[in-house]
PDB file of N, CA and C in Angstrom:
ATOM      1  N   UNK A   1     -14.174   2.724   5.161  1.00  0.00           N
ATOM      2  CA  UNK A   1     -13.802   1.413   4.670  1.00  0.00           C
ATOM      3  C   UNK A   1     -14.703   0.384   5.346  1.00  0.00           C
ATOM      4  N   UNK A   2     -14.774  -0.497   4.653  1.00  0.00           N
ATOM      5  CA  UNK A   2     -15.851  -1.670   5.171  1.00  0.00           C
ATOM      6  C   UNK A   2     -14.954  -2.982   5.133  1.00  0.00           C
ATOM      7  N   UNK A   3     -15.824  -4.010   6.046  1.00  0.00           N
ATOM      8  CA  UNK A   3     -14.848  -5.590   6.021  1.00  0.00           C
ATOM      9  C   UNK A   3     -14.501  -6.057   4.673  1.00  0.00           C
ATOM     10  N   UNK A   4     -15.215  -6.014   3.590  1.00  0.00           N
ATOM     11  CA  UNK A   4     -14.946  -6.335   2.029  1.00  0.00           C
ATOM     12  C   UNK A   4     -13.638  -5.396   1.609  1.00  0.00           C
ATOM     13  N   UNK A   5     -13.395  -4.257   1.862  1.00  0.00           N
ATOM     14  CA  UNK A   5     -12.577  -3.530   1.177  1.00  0.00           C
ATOM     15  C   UNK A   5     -11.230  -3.638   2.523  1.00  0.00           C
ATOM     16  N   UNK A   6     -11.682  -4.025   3.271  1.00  0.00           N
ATOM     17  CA  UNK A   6     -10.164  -4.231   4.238  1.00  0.00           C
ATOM     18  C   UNK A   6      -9.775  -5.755   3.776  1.00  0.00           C
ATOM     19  N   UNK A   7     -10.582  -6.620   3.749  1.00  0.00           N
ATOM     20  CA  UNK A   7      -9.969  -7.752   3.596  1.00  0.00           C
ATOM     21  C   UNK A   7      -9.704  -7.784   2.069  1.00  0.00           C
ATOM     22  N   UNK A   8     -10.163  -7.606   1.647  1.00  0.00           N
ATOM     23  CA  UNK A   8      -9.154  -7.078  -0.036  1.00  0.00           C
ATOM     24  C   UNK A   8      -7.766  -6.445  -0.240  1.00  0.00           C
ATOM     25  N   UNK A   9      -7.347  -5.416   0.615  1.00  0.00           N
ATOM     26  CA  UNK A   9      -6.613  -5.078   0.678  1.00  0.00           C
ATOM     27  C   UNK A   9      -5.292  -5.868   1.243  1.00  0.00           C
ATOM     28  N   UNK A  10      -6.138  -6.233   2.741  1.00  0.00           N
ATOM     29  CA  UNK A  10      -4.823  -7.222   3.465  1.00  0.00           C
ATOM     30  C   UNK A  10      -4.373  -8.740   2.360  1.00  0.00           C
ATOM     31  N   UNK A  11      -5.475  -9.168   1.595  1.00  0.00           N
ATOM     32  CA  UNK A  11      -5.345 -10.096   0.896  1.00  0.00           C
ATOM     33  C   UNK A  11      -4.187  -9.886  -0.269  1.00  0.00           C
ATOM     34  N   UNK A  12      -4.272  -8.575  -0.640  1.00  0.00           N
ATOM     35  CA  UNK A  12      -3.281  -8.271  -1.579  1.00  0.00           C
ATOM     36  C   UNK A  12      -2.497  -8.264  -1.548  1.00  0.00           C
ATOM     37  N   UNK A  13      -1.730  -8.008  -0.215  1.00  0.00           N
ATOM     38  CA  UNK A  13      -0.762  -7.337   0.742  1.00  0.00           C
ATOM     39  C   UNK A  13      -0.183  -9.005   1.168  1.00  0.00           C
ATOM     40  N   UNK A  14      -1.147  -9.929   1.089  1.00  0.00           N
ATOM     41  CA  UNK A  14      -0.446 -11.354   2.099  1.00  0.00           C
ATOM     42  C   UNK A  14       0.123 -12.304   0.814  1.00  0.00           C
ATOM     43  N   UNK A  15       0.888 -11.218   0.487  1.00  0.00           N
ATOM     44  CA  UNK A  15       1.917 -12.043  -0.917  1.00  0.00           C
ATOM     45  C   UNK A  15       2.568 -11.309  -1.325  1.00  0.00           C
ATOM     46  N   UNK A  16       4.171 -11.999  -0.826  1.00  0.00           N
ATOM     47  CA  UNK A  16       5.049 -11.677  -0.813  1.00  0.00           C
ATOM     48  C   UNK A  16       5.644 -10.570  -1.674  1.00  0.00           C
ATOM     49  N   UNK A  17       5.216 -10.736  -3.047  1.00  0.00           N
ATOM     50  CA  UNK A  17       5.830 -10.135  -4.234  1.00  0.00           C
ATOM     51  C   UNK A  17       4.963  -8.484  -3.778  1.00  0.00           C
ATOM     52  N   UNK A  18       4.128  -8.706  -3.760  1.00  0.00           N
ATOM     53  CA  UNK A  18       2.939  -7.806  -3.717  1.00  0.00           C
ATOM     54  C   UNK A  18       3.408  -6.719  -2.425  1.00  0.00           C
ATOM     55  N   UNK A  19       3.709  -7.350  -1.261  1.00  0.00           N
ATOM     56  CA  UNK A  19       3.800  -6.713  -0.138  1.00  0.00           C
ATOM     57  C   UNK A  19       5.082  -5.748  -0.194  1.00  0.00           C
ATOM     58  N   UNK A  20       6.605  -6.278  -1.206  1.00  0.00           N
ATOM     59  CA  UNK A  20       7.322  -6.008  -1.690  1.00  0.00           C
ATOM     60  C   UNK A  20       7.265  -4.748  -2.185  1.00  0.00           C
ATOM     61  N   UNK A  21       6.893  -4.757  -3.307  1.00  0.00           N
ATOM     62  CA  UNK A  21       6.251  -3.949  -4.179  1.00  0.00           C
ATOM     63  C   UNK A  21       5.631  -2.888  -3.535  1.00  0.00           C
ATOM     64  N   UNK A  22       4.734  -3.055  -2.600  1.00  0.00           N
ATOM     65  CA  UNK A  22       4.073  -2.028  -1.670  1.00  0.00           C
ATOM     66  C   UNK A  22       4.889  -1.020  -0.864  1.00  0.00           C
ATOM     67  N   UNK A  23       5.806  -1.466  -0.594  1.00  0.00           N
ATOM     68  CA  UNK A  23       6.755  -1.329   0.214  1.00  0.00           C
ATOM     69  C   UNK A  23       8.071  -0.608  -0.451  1.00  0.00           C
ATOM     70  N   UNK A  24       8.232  -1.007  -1.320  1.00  0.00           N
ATOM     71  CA  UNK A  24       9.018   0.204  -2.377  1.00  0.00           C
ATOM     72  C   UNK A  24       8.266   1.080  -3.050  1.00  0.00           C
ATOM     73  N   UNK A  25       6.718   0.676  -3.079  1.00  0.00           N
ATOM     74  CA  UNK A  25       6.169   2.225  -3.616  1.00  0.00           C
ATOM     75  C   UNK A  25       5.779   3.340  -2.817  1.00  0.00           C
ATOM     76  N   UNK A  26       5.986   2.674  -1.615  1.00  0.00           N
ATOM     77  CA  UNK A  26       5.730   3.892   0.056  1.00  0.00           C
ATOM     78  C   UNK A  26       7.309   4.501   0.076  1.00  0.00           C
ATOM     79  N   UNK A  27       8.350   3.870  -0.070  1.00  0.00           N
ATOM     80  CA  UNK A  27       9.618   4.451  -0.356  1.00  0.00           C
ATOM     81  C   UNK A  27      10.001   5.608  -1.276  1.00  0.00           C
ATOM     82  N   UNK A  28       9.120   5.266  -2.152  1.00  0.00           N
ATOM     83  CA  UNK A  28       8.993   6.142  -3.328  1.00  0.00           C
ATOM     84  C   UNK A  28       7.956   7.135  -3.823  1.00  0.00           C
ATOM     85  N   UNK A  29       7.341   7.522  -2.110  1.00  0.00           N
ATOM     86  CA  UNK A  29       6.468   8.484  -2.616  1.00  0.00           C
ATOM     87  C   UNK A  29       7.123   9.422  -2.408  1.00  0.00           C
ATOM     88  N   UNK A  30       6.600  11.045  -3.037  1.00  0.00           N
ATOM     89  CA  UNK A  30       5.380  11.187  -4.281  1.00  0.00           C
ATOM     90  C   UNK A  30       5.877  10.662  -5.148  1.00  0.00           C
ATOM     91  N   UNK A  31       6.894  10.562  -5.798  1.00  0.00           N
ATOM     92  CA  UNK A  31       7.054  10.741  -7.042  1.00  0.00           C
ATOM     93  C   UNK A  31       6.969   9.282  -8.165  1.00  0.00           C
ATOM     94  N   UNK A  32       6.354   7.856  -7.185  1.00  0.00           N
ATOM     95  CA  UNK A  32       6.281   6.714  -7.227  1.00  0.00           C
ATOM     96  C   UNK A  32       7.156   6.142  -8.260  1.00  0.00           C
ATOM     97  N   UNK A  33       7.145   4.776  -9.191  1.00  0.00           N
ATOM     98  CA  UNK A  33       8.399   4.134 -10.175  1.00  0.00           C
ATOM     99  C   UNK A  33       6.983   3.759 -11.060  1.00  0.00           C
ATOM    100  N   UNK A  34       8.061   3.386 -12.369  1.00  0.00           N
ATOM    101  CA  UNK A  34       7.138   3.172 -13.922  1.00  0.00           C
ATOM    102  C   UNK A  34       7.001   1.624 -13.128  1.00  0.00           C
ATOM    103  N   UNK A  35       6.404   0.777 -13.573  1.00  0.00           N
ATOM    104  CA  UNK A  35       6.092  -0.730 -13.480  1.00  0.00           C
ATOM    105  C   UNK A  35       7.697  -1.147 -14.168  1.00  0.00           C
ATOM    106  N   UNK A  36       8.464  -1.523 -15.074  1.00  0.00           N
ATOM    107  CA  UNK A  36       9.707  -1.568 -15.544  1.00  0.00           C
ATOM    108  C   UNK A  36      10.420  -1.723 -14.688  1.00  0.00           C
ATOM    109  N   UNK A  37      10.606   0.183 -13.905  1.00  0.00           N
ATOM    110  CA  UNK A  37      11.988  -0.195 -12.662  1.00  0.00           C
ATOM    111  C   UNK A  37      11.235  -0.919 -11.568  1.00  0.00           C
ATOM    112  N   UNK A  38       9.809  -0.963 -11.116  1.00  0.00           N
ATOM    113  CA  UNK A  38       9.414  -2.141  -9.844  1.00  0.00           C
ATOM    114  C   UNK A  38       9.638  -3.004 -10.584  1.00  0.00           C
ATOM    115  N   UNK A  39       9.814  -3.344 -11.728  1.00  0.00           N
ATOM    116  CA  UNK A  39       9.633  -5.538 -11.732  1.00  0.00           C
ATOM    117  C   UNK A  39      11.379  -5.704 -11.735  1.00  0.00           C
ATOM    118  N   UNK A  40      12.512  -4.498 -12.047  1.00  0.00           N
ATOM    119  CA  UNK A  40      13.901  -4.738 -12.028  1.00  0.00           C
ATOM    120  C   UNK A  40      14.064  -4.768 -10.601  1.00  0.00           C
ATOM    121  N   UNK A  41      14.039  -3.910 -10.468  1.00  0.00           N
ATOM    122  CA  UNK A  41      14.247  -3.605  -8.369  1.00  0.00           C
ATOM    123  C   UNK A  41      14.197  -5.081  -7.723  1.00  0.00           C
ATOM    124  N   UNK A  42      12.812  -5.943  -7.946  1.00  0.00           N
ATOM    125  CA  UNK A  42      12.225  -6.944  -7.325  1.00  0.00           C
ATOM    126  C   UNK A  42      12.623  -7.646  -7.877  1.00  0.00           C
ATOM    127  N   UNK A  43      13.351  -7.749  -9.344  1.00  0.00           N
ATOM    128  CA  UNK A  43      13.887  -9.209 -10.081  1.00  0.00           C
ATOM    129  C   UNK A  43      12.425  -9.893 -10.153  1.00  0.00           C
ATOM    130  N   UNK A  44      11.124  -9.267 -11.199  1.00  0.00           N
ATOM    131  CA  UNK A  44      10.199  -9.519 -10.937  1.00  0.00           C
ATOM    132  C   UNK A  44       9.998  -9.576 -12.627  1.00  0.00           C
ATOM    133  N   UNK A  45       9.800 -10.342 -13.410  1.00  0.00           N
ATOM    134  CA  UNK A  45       9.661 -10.875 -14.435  1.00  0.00           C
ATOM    135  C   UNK A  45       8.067  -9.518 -14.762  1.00  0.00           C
ATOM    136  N   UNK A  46       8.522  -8.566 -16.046  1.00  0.00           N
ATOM    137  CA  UNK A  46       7.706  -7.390 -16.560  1.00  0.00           C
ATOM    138  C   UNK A  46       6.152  -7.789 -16.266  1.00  0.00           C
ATOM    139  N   UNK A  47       5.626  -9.382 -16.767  1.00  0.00           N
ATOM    140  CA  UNK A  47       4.255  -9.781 -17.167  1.00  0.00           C
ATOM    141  C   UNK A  47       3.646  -9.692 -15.736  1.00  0.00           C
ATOM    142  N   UNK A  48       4.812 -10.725 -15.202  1.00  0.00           N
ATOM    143  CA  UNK A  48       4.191 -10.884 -13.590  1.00  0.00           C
ATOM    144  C   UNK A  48       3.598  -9.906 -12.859  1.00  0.00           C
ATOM    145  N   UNK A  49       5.205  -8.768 -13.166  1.00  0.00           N
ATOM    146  CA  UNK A  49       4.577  -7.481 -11.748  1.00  0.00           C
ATOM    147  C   UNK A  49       3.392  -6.739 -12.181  1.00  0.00           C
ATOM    148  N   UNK A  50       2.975  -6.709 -13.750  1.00  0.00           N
ATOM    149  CA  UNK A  50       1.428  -6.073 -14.277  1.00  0.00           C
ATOM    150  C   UNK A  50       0.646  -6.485 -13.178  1.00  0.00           C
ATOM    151  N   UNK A  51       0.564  -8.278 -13.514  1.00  0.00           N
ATOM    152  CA  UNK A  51      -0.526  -8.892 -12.406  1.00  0.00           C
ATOM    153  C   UNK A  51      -0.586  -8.278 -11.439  1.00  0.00           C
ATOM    154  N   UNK A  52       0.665  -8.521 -10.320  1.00  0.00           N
ATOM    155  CA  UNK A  52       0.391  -8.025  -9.036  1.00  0.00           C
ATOM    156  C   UNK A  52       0.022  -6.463  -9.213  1.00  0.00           C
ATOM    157  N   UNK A  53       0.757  -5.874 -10.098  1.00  0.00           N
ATOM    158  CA  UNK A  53       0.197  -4.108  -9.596  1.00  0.00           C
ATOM    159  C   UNK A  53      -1.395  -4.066  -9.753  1.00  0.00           C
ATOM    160  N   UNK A  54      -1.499  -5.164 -10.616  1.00  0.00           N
ATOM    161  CA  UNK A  54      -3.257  -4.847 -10.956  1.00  0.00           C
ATOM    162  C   UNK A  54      -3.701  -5.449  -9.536  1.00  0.00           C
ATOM    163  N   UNK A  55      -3.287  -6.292  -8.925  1.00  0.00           N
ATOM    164  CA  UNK A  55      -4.291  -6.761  -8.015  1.00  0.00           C
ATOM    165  C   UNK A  55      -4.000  -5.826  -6.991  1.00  0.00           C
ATOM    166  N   UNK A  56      -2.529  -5.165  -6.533  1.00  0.00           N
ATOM    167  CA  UNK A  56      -2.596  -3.867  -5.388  1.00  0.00           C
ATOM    168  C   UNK A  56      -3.637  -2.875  -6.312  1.00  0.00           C
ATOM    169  N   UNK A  57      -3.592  -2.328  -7.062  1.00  0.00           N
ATOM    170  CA  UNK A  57      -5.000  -1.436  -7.646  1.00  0.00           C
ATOM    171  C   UNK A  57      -6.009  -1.602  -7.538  1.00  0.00           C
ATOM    172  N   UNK A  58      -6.720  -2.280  -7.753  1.00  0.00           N
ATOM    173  CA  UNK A  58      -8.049  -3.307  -7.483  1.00  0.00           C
ATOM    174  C   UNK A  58      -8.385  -3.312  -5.806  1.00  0.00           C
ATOM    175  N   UNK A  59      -7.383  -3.319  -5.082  1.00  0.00           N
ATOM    176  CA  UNK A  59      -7.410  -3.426  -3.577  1.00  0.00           C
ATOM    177  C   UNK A  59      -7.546  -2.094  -3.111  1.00  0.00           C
ATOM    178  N   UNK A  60      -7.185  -0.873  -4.354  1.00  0.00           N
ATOM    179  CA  UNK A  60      -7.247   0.271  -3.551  1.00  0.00           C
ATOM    180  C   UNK A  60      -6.341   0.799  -2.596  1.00  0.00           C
ATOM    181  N   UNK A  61      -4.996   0.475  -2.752  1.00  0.00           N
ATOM    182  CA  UNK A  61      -3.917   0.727  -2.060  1.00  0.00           C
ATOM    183  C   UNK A  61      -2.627   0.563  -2.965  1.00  0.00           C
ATOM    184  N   UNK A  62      -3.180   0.848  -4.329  1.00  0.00           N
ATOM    185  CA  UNK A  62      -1.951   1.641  -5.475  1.00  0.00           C
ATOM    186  C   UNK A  62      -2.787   2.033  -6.832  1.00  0.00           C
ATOM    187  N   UNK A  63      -1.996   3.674  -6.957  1.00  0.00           N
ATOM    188  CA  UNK A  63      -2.807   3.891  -8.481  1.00  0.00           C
ATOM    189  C   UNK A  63      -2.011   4.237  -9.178  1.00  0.00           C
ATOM    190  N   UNK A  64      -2.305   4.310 -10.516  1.00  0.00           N
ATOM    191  CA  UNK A  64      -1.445   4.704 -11.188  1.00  0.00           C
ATOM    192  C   UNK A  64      -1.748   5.803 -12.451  1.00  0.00           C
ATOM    193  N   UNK A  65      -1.145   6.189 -12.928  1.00  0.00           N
ATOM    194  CA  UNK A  65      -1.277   7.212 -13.557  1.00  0.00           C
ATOM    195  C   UNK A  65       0.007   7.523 -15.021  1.00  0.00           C
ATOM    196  N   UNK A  66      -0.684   7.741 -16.025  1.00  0.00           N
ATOM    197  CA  UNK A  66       0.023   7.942 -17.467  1.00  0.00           C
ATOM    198  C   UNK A  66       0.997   8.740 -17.646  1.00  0.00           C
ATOM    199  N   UNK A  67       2.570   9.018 -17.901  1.00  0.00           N
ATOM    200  CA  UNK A  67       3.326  10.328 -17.896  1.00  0.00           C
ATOM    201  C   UNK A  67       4.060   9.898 -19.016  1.00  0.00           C
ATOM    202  N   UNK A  68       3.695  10.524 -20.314  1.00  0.00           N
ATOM    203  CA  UNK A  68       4.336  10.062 -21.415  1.00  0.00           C
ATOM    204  C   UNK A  68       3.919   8.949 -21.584  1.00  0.00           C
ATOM    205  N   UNK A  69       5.243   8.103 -22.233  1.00  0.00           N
ATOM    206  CA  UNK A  69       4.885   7.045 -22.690  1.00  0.00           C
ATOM    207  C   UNK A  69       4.904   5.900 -21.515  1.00  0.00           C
ATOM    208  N   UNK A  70       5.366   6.516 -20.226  1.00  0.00           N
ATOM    209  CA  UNK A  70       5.615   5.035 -18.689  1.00  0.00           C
ATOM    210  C   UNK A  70       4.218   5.943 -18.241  1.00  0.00           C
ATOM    211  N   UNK A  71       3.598   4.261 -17.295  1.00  0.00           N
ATOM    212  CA  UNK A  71       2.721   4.191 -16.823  1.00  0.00           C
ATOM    213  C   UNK A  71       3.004   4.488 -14.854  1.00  0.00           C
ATOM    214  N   UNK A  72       2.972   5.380 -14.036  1.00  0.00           N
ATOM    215  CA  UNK A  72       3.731   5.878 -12.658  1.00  0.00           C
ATOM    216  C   UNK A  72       2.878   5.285 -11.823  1.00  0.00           C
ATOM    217  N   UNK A  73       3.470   4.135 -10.863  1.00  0.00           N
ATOM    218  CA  UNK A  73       2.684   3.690  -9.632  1.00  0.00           C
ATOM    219  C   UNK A  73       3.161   4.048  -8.722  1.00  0.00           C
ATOM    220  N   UNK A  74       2.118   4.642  -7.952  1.00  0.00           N
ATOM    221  CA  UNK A  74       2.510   5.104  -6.286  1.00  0.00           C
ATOM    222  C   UNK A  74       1.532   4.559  -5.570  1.00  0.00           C
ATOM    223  N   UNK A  75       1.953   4.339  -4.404  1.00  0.00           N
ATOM    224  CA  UNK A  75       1.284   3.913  -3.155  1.00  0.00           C
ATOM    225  C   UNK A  75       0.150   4.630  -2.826  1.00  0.00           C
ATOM    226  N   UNK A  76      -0.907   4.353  -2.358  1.00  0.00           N
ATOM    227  CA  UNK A  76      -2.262   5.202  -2.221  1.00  0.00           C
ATOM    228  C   UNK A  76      -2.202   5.161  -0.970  1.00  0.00           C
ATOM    229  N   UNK A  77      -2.137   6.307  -0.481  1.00  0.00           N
ATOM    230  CA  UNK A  77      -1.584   7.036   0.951  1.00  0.00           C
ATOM    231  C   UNK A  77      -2.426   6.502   1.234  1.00  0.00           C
ATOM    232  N   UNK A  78      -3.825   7.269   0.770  1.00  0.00           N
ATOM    233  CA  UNK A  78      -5.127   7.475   1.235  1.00  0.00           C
ATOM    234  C   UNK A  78      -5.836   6.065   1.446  1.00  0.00           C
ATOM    235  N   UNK A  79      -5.495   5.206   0.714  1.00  0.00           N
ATOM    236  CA  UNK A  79      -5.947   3.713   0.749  1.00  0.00           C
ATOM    237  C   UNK A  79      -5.480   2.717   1.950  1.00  0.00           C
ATOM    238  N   UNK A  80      -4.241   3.377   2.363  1.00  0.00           N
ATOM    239  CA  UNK A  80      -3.396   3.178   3.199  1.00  0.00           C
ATOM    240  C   UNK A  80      -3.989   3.339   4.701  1.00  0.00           C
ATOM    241  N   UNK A  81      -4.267   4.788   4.457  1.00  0.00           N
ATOM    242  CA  UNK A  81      -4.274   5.512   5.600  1.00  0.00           C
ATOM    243  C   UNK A  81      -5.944   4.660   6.536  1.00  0.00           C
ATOM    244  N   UNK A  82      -7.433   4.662   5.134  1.00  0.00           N
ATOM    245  CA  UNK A  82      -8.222   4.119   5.745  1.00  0.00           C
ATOM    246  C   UNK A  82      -7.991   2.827   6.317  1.00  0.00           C
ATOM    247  N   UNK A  83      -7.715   1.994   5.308  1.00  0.00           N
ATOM    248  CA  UNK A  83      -7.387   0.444   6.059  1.00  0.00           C
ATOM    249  C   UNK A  83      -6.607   0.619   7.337  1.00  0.00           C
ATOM    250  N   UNK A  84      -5.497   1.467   7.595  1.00  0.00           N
ATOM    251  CA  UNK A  84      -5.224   1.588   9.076  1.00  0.00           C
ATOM    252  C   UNK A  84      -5.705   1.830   9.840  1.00  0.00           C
ATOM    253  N   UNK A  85      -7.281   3.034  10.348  1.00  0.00           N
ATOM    254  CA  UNK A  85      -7.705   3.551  10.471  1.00  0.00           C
ATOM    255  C   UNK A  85      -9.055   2.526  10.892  1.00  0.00           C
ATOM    256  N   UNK A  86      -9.342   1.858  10.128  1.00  0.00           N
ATOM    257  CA  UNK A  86     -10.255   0.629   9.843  1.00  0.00           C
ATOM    258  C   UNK A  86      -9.727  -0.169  10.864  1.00  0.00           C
ATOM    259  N   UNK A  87      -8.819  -0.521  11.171  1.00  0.00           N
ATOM    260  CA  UNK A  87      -7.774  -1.627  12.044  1.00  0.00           C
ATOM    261  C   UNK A  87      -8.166  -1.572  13.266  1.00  0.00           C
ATOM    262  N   UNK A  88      -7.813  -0.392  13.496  1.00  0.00           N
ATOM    263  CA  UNK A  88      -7.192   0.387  14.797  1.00  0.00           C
ATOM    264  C   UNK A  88      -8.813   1.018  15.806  1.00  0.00           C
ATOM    265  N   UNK A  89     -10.085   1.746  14.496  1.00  0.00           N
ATOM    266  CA  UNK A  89     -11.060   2.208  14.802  1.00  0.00           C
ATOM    267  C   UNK A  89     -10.935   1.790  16.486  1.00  0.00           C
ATOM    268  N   UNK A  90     -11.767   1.196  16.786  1.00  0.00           N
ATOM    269  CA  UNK A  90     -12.055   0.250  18.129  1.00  0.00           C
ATOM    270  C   UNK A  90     -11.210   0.415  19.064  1.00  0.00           C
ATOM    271  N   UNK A  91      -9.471   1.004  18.859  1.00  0.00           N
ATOM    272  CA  UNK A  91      -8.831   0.418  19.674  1.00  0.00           C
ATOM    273  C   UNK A  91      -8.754   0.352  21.683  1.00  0.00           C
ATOM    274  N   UNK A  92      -8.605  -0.287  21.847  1.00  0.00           N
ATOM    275  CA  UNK A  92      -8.671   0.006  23.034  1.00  0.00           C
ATOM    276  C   UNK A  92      -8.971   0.385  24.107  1.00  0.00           C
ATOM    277  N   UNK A  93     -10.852  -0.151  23.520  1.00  0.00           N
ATOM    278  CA  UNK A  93     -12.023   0.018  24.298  1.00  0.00           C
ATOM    279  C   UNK A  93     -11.702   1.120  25.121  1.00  0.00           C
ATOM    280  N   UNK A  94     -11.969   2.322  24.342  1.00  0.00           N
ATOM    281  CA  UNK A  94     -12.153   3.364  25.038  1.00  0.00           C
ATOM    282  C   UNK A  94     -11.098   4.185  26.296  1.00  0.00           C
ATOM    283  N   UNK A  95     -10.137   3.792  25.847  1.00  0.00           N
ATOM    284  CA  UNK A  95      -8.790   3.783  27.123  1.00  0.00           C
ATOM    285  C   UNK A  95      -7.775   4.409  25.705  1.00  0.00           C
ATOM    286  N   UNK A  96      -7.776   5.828  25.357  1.00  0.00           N
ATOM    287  CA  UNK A  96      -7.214   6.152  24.406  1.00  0.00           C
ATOM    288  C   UNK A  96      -5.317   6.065  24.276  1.00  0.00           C
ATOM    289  N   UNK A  97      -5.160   6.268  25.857  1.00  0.00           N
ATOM    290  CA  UNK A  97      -4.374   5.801  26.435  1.00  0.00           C
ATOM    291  C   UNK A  97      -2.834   4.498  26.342  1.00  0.00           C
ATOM    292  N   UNK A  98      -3.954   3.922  26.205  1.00  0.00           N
ATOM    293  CA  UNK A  98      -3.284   2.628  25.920  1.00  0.00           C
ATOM    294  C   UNK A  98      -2.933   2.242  24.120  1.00  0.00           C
ATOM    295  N   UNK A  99      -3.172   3.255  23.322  1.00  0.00           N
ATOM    296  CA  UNK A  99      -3.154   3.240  22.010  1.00  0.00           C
ATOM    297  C   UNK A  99      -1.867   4.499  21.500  1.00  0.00           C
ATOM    298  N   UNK A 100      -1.336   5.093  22.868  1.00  0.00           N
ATOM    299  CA  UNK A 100      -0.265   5.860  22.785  1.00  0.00           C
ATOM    300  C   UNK A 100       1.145   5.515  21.813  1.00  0.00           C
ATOM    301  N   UNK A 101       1.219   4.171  22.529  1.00  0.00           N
ATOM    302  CA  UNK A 101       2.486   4.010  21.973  1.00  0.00           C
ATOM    303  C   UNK A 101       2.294   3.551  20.209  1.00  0.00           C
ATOM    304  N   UNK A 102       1.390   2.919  20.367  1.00  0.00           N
ATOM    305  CA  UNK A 102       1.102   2.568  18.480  1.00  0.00           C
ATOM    306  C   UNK A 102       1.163   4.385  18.020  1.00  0.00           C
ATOM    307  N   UNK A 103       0.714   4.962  18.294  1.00  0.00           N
ATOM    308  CA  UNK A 103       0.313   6.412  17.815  1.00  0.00           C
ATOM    309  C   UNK A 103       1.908   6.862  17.412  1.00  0.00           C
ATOM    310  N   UNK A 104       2.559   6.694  18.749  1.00  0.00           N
ATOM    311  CA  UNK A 104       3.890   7.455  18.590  1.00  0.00           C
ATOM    312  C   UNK A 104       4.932   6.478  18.090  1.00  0.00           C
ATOM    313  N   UNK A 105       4.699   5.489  17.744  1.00  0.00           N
ATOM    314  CA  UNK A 105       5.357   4.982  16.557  1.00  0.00           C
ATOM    315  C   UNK A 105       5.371   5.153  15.061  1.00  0.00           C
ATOM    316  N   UNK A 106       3.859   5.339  14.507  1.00  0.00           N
ATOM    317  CA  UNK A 106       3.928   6.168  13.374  1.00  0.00           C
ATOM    318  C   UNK A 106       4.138   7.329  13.367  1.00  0.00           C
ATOM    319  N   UNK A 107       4.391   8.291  14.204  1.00  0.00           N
ATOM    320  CA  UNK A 107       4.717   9.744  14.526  1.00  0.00           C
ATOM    321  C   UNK A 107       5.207   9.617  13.395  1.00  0.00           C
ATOM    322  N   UNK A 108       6.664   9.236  14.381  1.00  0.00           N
ATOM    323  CA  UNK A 108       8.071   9.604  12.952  1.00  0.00           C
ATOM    324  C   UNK A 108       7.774   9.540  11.391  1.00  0.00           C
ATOM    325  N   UNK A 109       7.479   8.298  11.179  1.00  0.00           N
ATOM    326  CA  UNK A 109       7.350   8.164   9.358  1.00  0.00           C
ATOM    327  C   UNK A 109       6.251   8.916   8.777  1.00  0.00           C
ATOM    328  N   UNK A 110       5.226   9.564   9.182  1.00  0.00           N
ATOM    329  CA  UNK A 110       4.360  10.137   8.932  1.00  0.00           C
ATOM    330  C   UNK A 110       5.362  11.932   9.177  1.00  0.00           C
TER     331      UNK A 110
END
């Protein structure tokens, strides 16, 4: 990941609806929600949540995919995983140490 594709991402992410949304589609992995039940869930008007899912897609940290006639968005682990990864690279000038406890906080949910 590069500074263009991290700050795209966090940009996507620094709105509200969006971050929302993100956040129930990490809830809902694998098997992610049609766009329909995310814009009910969120009380998110159908047209609107298109927008935002298009702009989390575009950011590379949600895709989606055709099943029948609903369109399935899930969270992009993997989109996820670099931008964290991207964050963190550097951490802690070399004192791996001191990056313990961040580590063993995502333990669990991972």
């Amino acid at each position: 990941m590069d500074n263009d594709s991290a700050i795209s991402a966090l940009n996507a992410l620094a709105q509200s609806t969006r971050l929302n949304t993100f956040r129930l589609l990490v809830r809902h992995e694998p098997n992610g929600l049609a766009a329909g039940d995310i814009a009910r869930q969120l009380d998110v008007p159908q047209n609107t949540m298109s927008a935002h899912l298009g702009i989390l897609a575009r950011a590379g940290i949600v895709r989606s995919e055709r099943r029948s006639r609903s369109i399935i968005y899930r969270a992009d682990l993997d989109g996820l995983r670099a931008l964290t990864l991207f964050l963190v690279k550097d951490c802690c000038a070399g004192s791996p140490e001191l990056c313990a406890p961040l580590l063993a906080e995502l333990t669990p949910c991972c």
